[in-house]
PDB file of N, CA and C in Angstrom:
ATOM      1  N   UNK A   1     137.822 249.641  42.387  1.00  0.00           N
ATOM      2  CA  UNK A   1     136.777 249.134  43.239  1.00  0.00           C
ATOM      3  C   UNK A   1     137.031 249.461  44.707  1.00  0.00           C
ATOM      4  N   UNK A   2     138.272 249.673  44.902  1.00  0.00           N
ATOM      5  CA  UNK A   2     138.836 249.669  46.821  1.00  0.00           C
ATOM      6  C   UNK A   2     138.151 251.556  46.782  1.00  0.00           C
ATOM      7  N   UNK A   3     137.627 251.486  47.826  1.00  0.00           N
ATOM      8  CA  UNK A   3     137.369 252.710  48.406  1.00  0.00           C
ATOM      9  C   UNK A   3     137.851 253.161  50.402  1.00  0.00           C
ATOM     10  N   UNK A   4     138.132 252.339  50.395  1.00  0.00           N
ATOM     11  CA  UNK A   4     138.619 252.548  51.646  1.00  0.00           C
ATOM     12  C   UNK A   4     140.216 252.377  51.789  1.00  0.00           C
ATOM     13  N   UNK A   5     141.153 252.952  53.052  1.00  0.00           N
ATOM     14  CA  UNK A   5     142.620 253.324  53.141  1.00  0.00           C
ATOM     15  C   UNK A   5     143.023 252.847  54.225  1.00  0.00           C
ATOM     16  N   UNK A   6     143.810 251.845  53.760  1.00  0.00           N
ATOM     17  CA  UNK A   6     144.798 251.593  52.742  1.00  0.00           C
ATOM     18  C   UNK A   6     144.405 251.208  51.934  1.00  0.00           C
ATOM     19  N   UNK A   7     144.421 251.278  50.705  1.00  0.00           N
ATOM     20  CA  UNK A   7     143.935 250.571  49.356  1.00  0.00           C
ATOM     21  C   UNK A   7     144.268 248.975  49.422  1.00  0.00           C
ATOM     22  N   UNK A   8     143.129 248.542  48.971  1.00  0.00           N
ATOM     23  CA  UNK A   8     143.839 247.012  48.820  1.00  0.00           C
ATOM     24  C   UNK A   8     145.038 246.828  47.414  1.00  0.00           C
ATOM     25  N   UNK A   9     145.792 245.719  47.161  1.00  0.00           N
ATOM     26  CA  UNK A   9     146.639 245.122  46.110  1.00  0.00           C
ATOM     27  C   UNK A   9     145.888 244.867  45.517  1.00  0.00           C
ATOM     28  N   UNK A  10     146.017 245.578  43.612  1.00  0.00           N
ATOM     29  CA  UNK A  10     145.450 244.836  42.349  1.00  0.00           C
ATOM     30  C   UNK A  10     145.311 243.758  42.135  1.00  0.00           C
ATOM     31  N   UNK A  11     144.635 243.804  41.367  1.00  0.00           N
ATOM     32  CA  UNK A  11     143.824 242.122  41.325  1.00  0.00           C
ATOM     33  C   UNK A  11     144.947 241.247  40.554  1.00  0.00           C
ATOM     34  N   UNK A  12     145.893 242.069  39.989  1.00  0.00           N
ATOM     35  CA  UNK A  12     146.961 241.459  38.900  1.00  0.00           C
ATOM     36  C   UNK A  12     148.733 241.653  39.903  1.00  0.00           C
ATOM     37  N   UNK A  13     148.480 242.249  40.737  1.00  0.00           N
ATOM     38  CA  UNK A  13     149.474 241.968  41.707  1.00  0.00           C
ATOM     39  C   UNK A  13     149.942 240.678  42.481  1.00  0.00           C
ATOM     40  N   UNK A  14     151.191 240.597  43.118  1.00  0.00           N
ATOM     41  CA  UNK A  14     151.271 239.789  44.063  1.00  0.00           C
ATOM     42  C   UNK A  14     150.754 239.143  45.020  1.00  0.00           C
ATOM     43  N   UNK A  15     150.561 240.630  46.087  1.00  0.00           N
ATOM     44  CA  UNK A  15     149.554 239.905  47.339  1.00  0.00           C
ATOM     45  C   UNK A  15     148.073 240.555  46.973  1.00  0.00           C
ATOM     46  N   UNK A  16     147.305 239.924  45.204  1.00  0.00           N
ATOM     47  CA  UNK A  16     146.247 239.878  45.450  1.00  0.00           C
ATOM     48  C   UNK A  16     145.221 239.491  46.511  1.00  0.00           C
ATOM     49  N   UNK A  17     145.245 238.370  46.646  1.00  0.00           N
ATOM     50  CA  UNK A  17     144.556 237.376  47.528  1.00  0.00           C
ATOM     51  C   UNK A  17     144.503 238.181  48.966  1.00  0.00           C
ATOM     52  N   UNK A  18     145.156 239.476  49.002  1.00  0.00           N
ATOM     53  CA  UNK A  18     145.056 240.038  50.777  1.00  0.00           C
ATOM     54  C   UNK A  18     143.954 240.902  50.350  1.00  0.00           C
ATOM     55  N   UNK A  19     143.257 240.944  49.651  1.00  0.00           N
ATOM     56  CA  UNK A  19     142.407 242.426  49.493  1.00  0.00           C
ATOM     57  C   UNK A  19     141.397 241.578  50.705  1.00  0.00           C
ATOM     58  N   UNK A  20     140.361 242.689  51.087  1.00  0.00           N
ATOM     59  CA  UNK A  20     139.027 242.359  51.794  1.00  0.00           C
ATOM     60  C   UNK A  20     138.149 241.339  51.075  1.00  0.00           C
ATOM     61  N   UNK A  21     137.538 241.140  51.321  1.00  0.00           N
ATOM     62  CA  UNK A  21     136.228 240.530  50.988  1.00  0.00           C
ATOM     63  C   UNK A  21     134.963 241.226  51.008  1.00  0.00           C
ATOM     64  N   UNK A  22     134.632 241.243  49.485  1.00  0.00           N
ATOM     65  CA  UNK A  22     133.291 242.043  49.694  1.00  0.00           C
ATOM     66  C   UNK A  22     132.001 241.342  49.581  1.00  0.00           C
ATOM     67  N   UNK A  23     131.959 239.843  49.160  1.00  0.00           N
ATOM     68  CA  UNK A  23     131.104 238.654  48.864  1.00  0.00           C
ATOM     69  C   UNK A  23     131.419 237.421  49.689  1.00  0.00           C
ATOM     70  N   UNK A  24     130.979 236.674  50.019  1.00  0.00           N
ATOM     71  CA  UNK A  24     131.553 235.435  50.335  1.00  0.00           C
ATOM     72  C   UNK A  24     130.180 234.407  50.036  1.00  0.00           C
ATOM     73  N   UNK A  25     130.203 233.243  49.461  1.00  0.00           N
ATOM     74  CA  UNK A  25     129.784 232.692  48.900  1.00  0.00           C
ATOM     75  C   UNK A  25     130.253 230.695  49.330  1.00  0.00           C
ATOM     76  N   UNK A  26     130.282 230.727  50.610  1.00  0.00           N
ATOM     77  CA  UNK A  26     131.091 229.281  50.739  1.00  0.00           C
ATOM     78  C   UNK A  26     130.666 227.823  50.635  1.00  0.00           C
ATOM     79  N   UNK A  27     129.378 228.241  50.404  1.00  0.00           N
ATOM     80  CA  UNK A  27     128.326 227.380  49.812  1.00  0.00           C
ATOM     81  C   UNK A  27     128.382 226.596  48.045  1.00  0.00           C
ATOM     82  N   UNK A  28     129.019 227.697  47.462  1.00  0.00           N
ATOM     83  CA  UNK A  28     129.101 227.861  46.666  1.00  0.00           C
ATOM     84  C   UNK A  28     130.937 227.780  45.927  1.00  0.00           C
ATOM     85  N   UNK A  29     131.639 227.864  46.679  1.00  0.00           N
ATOM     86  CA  UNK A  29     132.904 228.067  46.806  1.00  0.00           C
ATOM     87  C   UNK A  29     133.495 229.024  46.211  1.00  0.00           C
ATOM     88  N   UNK A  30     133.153 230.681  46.324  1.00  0.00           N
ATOM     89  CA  UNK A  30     134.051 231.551  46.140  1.00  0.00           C
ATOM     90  C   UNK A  30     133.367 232.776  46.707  1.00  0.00           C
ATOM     91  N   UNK A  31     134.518 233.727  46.663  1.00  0.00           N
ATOM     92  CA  UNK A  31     134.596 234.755  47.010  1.00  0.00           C
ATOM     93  C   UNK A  31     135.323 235.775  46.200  1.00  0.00           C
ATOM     94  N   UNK A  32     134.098 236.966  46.428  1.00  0.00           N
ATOM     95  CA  UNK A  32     134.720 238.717  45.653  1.00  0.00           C
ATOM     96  C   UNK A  32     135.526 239.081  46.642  1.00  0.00           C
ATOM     97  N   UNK A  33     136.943 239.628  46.255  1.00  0.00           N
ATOM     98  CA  UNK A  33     137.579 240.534  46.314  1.00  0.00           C
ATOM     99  C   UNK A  33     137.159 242.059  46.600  1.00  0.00           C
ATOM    100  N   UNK A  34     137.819 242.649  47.448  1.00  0.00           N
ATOM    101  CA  UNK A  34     137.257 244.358  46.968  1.00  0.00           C
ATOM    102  C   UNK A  34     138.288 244.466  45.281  1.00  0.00           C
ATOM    103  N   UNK A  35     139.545 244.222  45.272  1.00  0.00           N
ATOM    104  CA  UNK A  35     140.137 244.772  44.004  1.00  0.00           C
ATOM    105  C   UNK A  35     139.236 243.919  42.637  1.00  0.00           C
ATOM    106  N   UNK A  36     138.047 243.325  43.211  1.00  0.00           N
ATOM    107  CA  UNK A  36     137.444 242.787  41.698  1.00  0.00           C
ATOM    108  C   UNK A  36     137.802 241.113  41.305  1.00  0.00           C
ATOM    109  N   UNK A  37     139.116 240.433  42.052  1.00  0.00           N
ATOM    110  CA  UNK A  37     139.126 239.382  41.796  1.00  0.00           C
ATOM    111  C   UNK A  37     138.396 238.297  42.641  1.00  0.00           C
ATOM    112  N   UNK A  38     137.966 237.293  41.845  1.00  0.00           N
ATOM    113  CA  UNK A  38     136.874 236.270  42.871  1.00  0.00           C
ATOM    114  C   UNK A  38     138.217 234.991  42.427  1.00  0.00           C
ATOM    115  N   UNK A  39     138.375 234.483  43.734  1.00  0.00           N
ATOM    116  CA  UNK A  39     139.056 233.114  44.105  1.00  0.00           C
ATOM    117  C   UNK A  39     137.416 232.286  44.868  1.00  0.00           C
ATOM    118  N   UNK A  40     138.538 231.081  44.176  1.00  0.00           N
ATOM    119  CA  UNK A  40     137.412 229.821  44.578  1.00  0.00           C
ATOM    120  C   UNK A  40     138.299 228.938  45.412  1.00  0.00           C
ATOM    121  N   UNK A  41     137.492 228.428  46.324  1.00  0.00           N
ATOM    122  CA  UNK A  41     137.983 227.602  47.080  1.00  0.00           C
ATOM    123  C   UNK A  41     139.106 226.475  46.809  1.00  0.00           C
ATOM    124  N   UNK A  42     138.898 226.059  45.292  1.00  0.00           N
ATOM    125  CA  UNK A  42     139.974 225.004  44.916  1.00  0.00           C
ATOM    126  C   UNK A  42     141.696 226.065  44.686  1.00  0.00           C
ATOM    127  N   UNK A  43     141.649 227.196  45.158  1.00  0.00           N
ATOM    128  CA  UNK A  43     142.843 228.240  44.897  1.00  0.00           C
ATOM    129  C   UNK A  43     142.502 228.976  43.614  1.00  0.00           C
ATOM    130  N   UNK A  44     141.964 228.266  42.978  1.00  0.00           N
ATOM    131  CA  UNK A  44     141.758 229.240  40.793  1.00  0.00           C
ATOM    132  C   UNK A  44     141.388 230.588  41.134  1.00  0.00           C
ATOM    133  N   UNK A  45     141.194 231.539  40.497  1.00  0.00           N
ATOM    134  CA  UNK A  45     141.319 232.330  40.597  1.00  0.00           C
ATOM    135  C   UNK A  45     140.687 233.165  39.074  1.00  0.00           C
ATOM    136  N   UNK A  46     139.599 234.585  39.202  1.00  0.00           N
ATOM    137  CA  UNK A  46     139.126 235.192  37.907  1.00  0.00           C
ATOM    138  C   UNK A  46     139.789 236.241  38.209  1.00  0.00           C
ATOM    139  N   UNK A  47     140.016 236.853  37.182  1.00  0.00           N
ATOM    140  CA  UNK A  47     141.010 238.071  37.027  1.00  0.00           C
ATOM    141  C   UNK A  47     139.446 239.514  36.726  1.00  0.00           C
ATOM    142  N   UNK A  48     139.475 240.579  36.970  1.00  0.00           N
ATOM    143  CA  UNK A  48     138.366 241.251  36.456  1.00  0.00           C
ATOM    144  C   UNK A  48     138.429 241.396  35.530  1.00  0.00           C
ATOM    145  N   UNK A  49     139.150 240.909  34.421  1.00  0.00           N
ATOM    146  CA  UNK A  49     139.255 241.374  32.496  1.00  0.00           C
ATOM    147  C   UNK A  49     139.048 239.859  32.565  1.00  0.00           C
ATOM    148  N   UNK A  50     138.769 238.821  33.233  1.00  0.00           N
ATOM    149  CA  UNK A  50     138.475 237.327  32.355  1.00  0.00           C
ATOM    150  C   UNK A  50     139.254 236.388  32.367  1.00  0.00           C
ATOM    151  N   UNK A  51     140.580 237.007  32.720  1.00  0.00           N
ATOM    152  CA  UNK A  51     141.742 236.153  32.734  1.00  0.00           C
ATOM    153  C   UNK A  51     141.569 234.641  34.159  1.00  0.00           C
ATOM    154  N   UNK A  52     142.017 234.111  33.866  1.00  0.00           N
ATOM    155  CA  UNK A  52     141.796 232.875  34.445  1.00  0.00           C
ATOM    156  C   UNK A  52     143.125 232.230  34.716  1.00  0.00           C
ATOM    157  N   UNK A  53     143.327 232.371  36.361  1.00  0.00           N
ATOM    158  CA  UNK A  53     144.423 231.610  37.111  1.00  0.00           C
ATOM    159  C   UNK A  53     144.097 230.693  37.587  1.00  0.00           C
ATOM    160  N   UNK A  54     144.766 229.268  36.870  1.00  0.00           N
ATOM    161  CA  UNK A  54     144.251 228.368  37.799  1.00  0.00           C
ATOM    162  C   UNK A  54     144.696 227.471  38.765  1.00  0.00           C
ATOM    163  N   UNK A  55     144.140 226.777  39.612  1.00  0.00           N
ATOM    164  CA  UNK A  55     144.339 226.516  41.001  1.00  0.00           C
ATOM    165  C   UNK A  55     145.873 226.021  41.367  1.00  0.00           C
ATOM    166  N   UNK A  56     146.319 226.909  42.456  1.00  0.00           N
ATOM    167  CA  UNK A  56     147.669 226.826  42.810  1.00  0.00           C
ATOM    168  C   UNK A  56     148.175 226.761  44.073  1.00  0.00           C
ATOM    169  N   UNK A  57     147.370 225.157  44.413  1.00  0.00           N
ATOM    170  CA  UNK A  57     147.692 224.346  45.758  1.00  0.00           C
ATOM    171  C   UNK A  57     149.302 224.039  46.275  1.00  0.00           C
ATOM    172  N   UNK A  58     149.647 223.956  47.023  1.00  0.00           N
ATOM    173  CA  UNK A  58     151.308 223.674  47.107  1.00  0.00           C
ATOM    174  C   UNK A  58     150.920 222.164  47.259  1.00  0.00           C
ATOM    175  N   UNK A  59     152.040 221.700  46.470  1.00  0.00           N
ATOM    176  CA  UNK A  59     152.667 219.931  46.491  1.00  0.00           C
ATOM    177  C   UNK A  59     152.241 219.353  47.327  1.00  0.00           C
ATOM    178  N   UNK A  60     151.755 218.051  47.840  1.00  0.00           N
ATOM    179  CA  UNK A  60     151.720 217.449  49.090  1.00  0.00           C
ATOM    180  C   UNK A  60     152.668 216.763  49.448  1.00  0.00           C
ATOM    181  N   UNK A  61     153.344 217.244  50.714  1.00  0.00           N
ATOM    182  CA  UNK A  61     154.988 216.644  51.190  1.00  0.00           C
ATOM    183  C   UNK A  61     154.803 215.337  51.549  1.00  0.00           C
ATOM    184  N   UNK A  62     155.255 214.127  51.582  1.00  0.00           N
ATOM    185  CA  UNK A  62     155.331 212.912  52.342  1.00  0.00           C
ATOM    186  C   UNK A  62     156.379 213.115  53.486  1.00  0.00           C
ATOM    187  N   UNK A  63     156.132 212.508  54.525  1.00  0.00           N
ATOM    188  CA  UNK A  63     156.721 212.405  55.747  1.00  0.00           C
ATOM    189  C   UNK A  63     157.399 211.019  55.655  1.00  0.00           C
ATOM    190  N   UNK A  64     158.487 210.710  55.792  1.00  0.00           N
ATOM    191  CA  UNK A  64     159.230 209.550  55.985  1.00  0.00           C
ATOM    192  C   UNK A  64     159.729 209.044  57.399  1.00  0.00           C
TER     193      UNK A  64
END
């Protein structure tokens, strides 16, 4: 799907989540990827084959 250089990171890579944005939808809560993956605002995440990551907020720390 990336047509422009530098290529973005696969949708099944690490630093997916850095590709561009080719949709944004915040109304709605998500956004296309150029590499094809759409993340939603709660962190989850669609893979372009279907696969389904889901939401992967970090812990909430307490302050003492």
């Amino acid at each position: 799907m990336c047509t422009h250089t530098p290529h973005c990171p696969t949708a099944d890579g690490p630093a997916a989540e850095s590709a561009r944005s080719v949709a944004s939808h915040p109304e709605q809560g998500w956004s296309l990827l150029c590499n094809g993956l759409v993340v939603f605002e709660d962190t989850g995440e669609l893979l372009p084959d279907g696969r389904v990551v889901p939401p992967h907020r970090p812990l909430a720390t307490v302050a003492v």
